[in-house]
C-alpha atoms as a PDB file:
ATOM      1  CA  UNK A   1       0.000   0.000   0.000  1.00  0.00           C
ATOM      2  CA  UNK A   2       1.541   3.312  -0.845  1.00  0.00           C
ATOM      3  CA  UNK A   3       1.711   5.658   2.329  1.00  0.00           C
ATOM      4  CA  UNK A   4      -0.424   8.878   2.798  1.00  0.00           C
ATOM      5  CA  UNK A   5       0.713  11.074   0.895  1.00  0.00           C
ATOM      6  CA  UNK A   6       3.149   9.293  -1.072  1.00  0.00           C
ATOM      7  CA  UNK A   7       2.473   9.085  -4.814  1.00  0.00           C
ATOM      8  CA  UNK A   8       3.784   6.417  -6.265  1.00  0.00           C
ATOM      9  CA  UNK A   9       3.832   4.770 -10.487  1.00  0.00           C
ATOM     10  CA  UNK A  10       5.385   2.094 -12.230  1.00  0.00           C
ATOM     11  CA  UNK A  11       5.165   1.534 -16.061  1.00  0.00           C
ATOM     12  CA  UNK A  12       5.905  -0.702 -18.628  1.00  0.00           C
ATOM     13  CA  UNK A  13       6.600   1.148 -22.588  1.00  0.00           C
ATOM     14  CA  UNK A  14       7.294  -1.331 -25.466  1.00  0.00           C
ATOM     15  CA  UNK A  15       9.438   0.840 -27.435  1.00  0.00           C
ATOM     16  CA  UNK A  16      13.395   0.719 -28.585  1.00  0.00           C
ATOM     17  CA  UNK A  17      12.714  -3.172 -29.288  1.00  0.00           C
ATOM     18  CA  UNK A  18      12.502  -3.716 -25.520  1.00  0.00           C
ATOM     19  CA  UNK A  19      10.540  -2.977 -22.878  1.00  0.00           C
ATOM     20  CA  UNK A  20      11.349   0.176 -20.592  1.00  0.00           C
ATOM     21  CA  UNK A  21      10.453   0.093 -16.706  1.00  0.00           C
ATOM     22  CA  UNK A  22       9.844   3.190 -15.224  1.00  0.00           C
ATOM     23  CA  UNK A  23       9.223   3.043 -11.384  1.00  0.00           C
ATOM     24  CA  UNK A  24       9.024   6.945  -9.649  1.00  0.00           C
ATOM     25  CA  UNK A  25       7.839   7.984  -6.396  1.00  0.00           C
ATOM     26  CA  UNK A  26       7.272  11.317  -4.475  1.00  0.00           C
ATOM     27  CA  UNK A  27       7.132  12.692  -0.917  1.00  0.00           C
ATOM     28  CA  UNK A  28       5.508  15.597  -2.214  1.00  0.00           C
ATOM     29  CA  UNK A  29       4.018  15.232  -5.715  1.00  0.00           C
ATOM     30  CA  UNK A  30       0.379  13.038  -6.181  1.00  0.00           C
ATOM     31  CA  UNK A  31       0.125  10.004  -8.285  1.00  0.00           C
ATOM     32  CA  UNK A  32      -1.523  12.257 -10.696  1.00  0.00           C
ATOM     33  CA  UNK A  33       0.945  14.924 -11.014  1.00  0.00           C
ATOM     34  CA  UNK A  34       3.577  11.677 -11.254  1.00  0.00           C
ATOM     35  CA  UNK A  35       1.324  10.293 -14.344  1.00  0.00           C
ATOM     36  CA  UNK A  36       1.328  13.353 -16.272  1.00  0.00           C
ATOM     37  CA  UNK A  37       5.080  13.026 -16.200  1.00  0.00           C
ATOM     38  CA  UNK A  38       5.174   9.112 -17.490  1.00  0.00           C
ATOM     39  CA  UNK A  39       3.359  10.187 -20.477  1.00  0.00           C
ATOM     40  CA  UNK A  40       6.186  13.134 -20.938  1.00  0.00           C
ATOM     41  CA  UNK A  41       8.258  10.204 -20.768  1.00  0.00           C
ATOM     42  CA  UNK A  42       6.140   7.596 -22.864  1.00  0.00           C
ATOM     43  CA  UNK A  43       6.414  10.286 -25.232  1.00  0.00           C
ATOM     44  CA  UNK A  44       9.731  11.184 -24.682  1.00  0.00           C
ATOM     45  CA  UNK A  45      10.973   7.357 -25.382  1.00  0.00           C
ATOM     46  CA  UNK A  46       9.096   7.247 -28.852  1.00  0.00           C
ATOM     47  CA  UNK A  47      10.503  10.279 -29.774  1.00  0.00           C
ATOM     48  CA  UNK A  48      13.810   8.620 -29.523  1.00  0.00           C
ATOM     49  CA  UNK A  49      13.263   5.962 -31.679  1.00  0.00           C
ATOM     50  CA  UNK A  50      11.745   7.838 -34.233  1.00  0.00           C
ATOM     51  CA  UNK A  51      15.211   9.973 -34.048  1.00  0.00           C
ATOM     52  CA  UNK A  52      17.705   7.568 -33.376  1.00  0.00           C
ATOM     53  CA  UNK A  53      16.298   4.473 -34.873  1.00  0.00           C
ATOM     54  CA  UNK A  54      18.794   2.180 -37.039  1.00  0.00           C
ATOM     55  CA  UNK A  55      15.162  -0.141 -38.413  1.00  0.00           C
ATOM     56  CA  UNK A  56      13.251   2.979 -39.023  1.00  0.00           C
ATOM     57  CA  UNK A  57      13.840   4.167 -42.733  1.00  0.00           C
ATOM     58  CA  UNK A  58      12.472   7.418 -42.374  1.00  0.00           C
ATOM     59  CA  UNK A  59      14.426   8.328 -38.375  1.00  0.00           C
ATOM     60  CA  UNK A  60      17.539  10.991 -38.786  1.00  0.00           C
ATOM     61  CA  UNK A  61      19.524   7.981 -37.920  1.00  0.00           C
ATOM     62  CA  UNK A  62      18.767   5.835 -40.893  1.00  0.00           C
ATOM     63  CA  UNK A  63      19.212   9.410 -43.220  1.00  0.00           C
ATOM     64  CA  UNK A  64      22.451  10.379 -42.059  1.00  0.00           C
ATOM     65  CA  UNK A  65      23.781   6.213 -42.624  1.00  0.00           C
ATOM     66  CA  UNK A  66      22.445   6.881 -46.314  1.00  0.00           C
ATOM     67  CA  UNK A  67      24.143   9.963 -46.677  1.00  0.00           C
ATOM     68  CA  UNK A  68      21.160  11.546 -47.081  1.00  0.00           C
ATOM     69  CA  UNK A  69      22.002  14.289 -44.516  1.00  0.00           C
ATOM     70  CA  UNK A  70      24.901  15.931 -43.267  1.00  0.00           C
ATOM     71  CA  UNK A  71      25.813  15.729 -39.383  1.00  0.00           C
ATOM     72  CA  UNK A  72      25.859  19.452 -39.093  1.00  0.00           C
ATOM     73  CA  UNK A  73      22.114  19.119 -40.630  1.00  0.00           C
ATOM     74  CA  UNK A  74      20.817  17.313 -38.105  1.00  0.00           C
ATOM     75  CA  UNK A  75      19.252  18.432 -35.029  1.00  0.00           C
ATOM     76  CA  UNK A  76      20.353  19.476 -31.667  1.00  0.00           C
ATOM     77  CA  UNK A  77      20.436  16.130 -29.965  1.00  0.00           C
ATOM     78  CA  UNK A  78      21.567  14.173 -32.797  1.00  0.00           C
ATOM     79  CA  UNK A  79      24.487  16.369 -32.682  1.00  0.00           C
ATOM     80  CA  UNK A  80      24.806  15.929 -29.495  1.00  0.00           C
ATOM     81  CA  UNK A  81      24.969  12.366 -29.453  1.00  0.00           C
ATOM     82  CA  UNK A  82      27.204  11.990 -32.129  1.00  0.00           C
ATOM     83  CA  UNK A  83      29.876  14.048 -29.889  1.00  0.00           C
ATOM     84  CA  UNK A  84      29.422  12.186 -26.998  1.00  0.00           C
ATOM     85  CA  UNK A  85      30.376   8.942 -29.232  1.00  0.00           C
ATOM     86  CA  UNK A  86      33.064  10.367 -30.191  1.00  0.00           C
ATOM     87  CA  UNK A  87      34.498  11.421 -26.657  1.00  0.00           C
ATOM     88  CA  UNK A  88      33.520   7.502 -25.765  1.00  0.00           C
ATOM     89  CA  UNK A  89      35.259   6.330 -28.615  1.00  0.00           C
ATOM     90  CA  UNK A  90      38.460   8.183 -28.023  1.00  0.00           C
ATOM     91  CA  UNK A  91      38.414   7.317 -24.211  1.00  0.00           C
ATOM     92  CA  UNK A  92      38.135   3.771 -24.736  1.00  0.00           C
ATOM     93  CA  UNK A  93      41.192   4.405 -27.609  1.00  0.00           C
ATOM     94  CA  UNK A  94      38.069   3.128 -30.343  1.00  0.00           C
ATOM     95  CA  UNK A  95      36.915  -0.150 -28.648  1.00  0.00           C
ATOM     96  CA  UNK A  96      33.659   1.847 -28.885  1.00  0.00           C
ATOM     97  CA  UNK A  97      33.399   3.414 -32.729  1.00  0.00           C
ATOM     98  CA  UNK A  98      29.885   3.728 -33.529  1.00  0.00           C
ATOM     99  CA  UNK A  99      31.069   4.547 -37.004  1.00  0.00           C
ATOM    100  CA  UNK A 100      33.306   1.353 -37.382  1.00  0.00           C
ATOM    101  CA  UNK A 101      29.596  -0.510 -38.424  1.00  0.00           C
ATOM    102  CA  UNK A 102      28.021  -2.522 -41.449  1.00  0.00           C
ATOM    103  CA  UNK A 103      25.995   0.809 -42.433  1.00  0.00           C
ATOM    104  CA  UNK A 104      27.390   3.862 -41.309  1.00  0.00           C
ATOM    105  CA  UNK A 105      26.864   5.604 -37.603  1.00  0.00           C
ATOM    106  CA  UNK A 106      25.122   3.636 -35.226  1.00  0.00           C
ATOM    107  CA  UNK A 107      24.779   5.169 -32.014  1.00  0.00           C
ATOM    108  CA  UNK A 108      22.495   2.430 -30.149  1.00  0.00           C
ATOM    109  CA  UNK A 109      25.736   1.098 -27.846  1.00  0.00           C
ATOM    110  CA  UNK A 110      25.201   4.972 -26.228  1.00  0.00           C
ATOM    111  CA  UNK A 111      21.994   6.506 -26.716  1.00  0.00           C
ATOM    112  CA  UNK A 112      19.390   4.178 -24.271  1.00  0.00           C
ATOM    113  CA  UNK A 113      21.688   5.205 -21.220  1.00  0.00           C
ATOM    114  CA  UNK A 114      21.681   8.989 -23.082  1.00  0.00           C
ATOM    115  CA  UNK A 115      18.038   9.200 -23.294  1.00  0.00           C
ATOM    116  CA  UNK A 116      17.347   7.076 -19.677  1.00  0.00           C
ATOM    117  CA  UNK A 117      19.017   9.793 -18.185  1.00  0.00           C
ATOM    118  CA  UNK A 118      16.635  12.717 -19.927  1.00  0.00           C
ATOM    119  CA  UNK A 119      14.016  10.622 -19.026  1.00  0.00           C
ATOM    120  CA  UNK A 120      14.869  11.170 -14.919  1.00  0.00           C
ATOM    121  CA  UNK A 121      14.987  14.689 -16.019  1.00  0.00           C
ATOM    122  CA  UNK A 122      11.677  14.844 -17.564  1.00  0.00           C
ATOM    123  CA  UNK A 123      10.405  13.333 -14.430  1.00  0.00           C
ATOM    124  CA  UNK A 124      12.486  15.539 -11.927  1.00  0.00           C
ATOM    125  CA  UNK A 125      10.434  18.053 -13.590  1.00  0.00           C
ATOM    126  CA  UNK A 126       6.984  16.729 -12.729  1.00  0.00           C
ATOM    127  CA  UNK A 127       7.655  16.279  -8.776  1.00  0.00           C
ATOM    128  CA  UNK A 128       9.435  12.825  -9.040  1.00  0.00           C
ATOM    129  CA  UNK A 129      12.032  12.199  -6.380  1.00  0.00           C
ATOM    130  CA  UNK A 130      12.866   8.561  -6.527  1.00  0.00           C
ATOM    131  CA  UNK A 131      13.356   7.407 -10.188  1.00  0.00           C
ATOM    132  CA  UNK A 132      14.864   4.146 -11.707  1.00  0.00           C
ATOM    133  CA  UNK A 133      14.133   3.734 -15.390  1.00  0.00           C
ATOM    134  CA  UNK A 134      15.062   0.622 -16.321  1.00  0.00           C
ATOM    135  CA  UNK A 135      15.912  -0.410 -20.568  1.00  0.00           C
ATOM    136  CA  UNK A 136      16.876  -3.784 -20.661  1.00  0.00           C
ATOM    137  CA  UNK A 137      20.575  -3.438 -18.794  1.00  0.00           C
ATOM    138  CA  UNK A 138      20.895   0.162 -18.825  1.00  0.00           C
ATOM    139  CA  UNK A 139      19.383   2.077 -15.538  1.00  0.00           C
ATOM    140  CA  UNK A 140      19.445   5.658 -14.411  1.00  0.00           C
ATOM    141  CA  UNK A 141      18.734   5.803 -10.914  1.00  0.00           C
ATOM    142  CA  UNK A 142      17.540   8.691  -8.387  1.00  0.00           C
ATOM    143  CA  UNK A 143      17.064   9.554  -5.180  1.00  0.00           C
ATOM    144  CA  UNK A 144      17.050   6.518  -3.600  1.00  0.00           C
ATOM    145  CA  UNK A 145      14.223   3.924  -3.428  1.00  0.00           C
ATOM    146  CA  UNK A 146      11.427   5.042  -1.375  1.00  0.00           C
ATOM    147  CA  UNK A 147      10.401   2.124   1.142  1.00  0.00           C
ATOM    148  CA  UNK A 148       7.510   3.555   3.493  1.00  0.00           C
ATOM    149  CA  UNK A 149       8.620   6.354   5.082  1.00  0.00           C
ATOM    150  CA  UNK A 150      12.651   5.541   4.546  1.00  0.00           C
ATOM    151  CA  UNK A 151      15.082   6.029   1.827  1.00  0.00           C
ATOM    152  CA  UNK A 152      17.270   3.107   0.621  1.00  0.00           C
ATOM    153  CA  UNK A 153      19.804   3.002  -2.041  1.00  0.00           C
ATOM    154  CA  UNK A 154      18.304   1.341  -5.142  1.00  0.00           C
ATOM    155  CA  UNK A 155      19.746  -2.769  -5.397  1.00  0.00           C
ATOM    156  CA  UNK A 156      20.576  -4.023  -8.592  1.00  0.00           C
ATOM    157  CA  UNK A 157      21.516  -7.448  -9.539  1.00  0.00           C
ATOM    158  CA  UNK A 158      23.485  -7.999 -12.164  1.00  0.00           C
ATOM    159  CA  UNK A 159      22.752 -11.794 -13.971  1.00  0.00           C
ATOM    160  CA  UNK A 160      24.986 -14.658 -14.544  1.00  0.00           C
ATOM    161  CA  UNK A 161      25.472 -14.297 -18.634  1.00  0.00           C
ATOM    162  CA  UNK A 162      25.257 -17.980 -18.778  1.00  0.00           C
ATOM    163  CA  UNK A 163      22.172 -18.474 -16.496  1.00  0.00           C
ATOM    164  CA  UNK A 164      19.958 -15.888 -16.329  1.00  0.00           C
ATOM    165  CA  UNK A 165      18.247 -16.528 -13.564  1.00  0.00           C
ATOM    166  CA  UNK A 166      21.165 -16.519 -11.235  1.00  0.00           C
ATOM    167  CA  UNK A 167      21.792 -13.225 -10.217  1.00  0.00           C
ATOM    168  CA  UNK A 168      26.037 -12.949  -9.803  1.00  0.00           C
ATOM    169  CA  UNK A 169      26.790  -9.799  -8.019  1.00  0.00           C
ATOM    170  CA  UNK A 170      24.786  -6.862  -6.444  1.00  0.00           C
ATOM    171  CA  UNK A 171      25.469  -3.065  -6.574  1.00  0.00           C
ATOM    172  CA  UNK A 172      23.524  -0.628  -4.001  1.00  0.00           C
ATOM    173  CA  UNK A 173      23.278   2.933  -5.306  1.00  0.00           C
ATOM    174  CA  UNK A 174      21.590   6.314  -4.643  1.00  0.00           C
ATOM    175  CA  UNK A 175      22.369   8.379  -7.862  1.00  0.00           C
ATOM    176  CA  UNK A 176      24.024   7.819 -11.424  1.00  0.00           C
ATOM    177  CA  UNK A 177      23.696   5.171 -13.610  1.00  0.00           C
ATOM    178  CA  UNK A 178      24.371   1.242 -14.411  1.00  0.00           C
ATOM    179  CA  UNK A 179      24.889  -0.171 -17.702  1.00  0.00           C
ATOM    180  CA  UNK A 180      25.686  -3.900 -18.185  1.00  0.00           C
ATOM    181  CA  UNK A 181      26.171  -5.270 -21.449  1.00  0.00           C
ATOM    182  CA  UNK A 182      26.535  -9.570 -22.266  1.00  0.00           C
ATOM    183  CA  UNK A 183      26.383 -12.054 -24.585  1.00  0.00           C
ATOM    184  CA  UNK A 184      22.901 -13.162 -22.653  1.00  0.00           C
ATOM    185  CA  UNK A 185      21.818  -9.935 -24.305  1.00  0.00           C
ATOM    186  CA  UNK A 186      21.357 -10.828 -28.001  1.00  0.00           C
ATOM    187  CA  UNK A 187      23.868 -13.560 -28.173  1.00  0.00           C
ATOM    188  CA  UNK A 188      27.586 -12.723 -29.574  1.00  0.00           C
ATOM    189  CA  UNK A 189      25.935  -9.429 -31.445  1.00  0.00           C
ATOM    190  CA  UNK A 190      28.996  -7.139 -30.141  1.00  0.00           C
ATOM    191  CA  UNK A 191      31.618  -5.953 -32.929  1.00  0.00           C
ATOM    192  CA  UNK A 192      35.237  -5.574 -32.387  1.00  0.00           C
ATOM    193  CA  UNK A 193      36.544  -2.772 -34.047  1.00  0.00           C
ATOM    194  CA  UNK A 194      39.272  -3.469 -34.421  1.00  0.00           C
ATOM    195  CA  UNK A 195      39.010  -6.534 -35.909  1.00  0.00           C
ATOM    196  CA  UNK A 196      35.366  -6.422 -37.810  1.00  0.00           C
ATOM    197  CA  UNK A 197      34.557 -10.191 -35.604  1.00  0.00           C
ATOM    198  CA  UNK A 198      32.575 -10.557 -32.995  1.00  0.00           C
ATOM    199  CA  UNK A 199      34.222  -9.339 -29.066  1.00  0.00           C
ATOM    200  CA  UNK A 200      35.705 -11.653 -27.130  1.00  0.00           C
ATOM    201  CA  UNK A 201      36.959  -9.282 -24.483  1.00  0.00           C
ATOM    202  CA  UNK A 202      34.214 -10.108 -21.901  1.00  0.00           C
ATOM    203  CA  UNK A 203      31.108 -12.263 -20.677  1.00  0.00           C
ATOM    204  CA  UNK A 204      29.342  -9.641 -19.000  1.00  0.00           C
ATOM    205  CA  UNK A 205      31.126  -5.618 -18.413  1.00  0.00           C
ATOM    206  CA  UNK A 206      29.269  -3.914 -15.920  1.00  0.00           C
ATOM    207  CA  UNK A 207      29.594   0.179 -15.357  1.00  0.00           C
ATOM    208  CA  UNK A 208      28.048   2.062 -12.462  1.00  0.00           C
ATOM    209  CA  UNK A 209      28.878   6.254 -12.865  1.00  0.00           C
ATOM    210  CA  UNK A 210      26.905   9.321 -13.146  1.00  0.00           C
ATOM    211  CA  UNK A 211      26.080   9.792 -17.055  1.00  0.00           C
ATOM    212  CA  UNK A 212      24.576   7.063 -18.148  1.00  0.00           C
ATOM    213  CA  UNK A 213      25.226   7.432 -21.332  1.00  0.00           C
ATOM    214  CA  UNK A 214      29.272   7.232 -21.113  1.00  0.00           C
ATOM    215  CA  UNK A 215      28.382   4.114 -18.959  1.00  0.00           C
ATOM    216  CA  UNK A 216      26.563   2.624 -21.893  1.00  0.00           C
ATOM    217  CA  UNK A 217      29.415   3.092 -24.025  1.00  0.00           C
ATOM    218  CA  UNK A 218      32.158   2.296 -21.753  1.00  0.00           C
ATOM    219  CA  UNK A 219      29.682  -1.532 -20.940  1.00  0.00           C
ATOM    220  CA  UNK A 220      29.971  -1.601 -24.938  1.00  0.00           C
ATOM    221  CA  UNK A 221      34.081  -0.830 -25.157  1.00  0.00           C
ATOM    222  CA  UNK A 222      34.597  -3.867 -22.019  1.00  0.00           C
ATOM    223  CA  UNK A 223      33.300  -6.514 -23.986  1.00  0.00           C
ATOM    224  CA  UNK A 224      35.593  -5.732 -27.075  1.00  0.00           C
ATOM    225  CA  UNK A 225      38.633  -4.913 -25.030  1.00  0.00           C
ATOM    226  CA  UNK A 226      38.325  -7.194 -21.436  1.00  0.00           C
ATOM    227  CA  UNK A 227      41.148  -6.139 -19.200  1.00  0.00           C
ATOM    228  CA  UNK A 228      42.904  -4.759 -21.152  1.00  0.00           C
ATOM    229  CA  UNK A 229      40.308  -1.613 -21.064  1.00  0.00           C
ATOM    230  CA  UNK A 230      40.901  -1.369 -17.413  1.00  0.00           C
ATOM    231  CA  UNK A 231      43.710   1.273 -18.159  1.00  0.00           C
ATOM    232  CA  UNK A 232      41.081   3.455 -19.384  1.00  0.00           C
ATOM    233  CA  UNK A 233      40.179   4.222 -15.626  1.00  0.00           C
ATOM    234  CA  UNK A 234      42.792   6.074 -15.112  1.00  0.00           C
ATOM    235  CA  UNK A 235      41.259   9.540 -16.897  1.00  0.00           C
ATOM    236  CA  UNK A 236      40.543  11.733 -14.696  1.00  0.00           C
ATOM    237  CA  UNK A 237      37.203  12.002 -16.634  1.00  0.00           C
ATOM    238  CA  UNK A 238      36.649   8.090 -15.140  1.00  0.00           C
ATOM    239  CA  UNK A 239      37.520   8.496 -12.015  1.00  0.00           C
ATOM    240  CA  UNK A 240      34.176   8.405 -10.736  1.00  0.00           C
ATOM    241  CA  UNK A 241      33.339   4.945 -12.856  1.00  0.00           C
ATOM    242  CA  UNK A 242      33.370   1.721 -11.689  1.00  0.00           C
ATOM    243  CA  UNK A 243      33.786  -1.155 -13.801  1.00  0.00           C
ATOM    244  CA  UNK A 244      32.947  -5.261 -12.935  1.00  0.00           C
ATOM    245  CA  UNK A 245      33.796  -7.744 -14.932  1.00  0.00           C
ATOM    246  CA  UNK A 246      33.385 -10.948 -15.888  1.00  0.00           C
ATOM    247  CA  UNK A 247      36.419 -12.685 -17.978  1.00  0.00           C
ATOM    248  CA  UNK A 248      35.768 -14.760 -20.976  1.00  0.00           C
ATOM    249  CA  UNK A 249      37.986 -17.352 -20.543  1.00  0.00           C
ATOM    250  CA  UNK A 250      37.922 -18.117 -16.766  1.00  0.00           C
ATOM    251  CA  UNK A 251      35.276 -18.493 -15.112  1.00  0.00           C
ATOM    252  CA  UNK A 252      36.599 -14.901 -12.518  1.00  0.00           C
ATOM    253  CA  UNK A 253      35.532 -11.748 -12.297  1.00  0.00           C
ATOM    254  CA  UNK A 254      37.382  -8.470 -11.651  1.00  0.00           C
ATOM    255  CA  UNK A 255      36.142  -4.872 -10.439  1.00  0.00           C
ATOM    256  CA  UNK A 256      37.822  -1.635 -10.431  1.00  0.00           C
ATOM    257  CA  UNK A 257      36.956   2.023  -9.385  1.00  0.00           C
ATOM    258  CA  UNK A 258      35.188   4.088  -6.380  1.00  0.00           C
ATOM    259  CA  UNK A 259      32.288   1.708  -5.948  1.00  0.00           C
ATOM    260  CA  UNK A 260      32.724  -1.563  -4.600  1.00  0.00           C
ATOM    261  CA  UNK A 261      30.308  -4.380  -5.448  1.00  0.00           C
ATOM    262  CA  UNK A 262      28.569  -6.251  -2.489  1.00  0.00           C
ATOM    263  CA  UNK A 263      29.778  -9.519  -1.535  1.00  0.00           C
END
């Protein structure tokens, strides 16, 4: 039962060829107030995919892989997005190139954690202070999950790539974001760039930070490099990432950066 004067939603939106969870809560704001915000957000997410949609013939996306349009054509966020690739790719020294796939720019290893983050944002703005949107691996979490009358961090399990069902490792967080990408995913669909084959850096690369975007991309850049990525931690611009994860080849796991995971 929700308590007086606690508003509190969940959804579900099929969108981005996934489903997107959307749990928010409020001290302050009703359940109505908190609704009108989910459909900024169911909104919001369809938006997206009309933009940044790789299926969609008609999105930007598909346009700009066709040549049909120039980057400094496109719109504000689309421009946006294509910069913040290309910070990822040169922090991860182009384990994550967007533009090093069969058809041209593809921004999808980035722009769910992007747009999960906005999404917070949009419902910041309609009296939401306890936030998790949740698509398919990539969460953006805020203000702590609301249990009664206390605040807890948010738990998140991350999954054993080779059983799904067993849940591996668990990370407790306020703020910020956690992306985890894995071959349970979609199978081996991750490209090396380097190499054009599939990545056999990683089973499972899990990133907890505060843009969820960069932790999308940096999930991505672990499977293709493995340990050797963990060098990349040492920017500056990192050094509020954490990384776990686990190997290929052995059946071990490692973790590096400010938070550690539970044991």
């Amino acid at each position: 039962m929700t308590p007086l004067g606690v508003g509190h939603k969940q959804a579900e939106i099929e969108v981005w060829g996934t489903v997107v969870f959307v749990d928010v809560a409020s001290q302050t704001a009703s359940e109505s107030e908190l609704e009108i915000g989910l459909e900024k957000v169911r909104e919001y997410v369809h938006h997206i995919d009309e933009v940044f949609s790789t299926y969609k013939s008609e999105s930007i996306i598909s346009k700009l892989r066709r040549k049909e349009l120039d980057i400094d054509d496109c719109t504000h966020e689309v421009r946006e997005v294509w910069n913040r690739c290309g910070y990822a790719r040169e922090i991860t020294q182009g384990a994550f190139d967007p533009w090093a796939v069969a058809g041209g720019f593809d921004p999808s290893g980035l722009v769910k954690g992007w747009a999960a983050d906005r999404c917070c944002e949009i419902l910041k703005g309609h009296g939401a202070q306890h936030i998790q949107i949740n698509a398919a691996g990539d969460l953006s979490l805020r203000g702590g999950h609301l249990v009664g009358a206390e605040v807890i961090p948010w738990s998140i399990g991350v999954v054993n790539p080779e059983n799904t069902d067993e849940i591996v490792q668990v990370f407790n967080i306020m703020d910020g974001a956690i992306a985890t990408s894995g071959t349970y995913e979609r199978g081996a669909h991750i490209i090396d760039p380097h190499t054009g084959l599939i990545a056999i850096g990683a089973k499972s690369a899990t990133i907890i930070g505060p843009d969820g975007g960069l932790a999308d991309a940096l999930a991505t850049a672990l499977m293709v490099d493995g340990r050797d990525g963990a060098g990349w931690f040492g920017h500056e611009e990192l050094a509020d990432y954490s990384a776990w994860v686990i190997e290929r080849n052995e059946s071990v796991a490692w973790s590096l950066g400010p938070l550690e995971p539970n044991q």
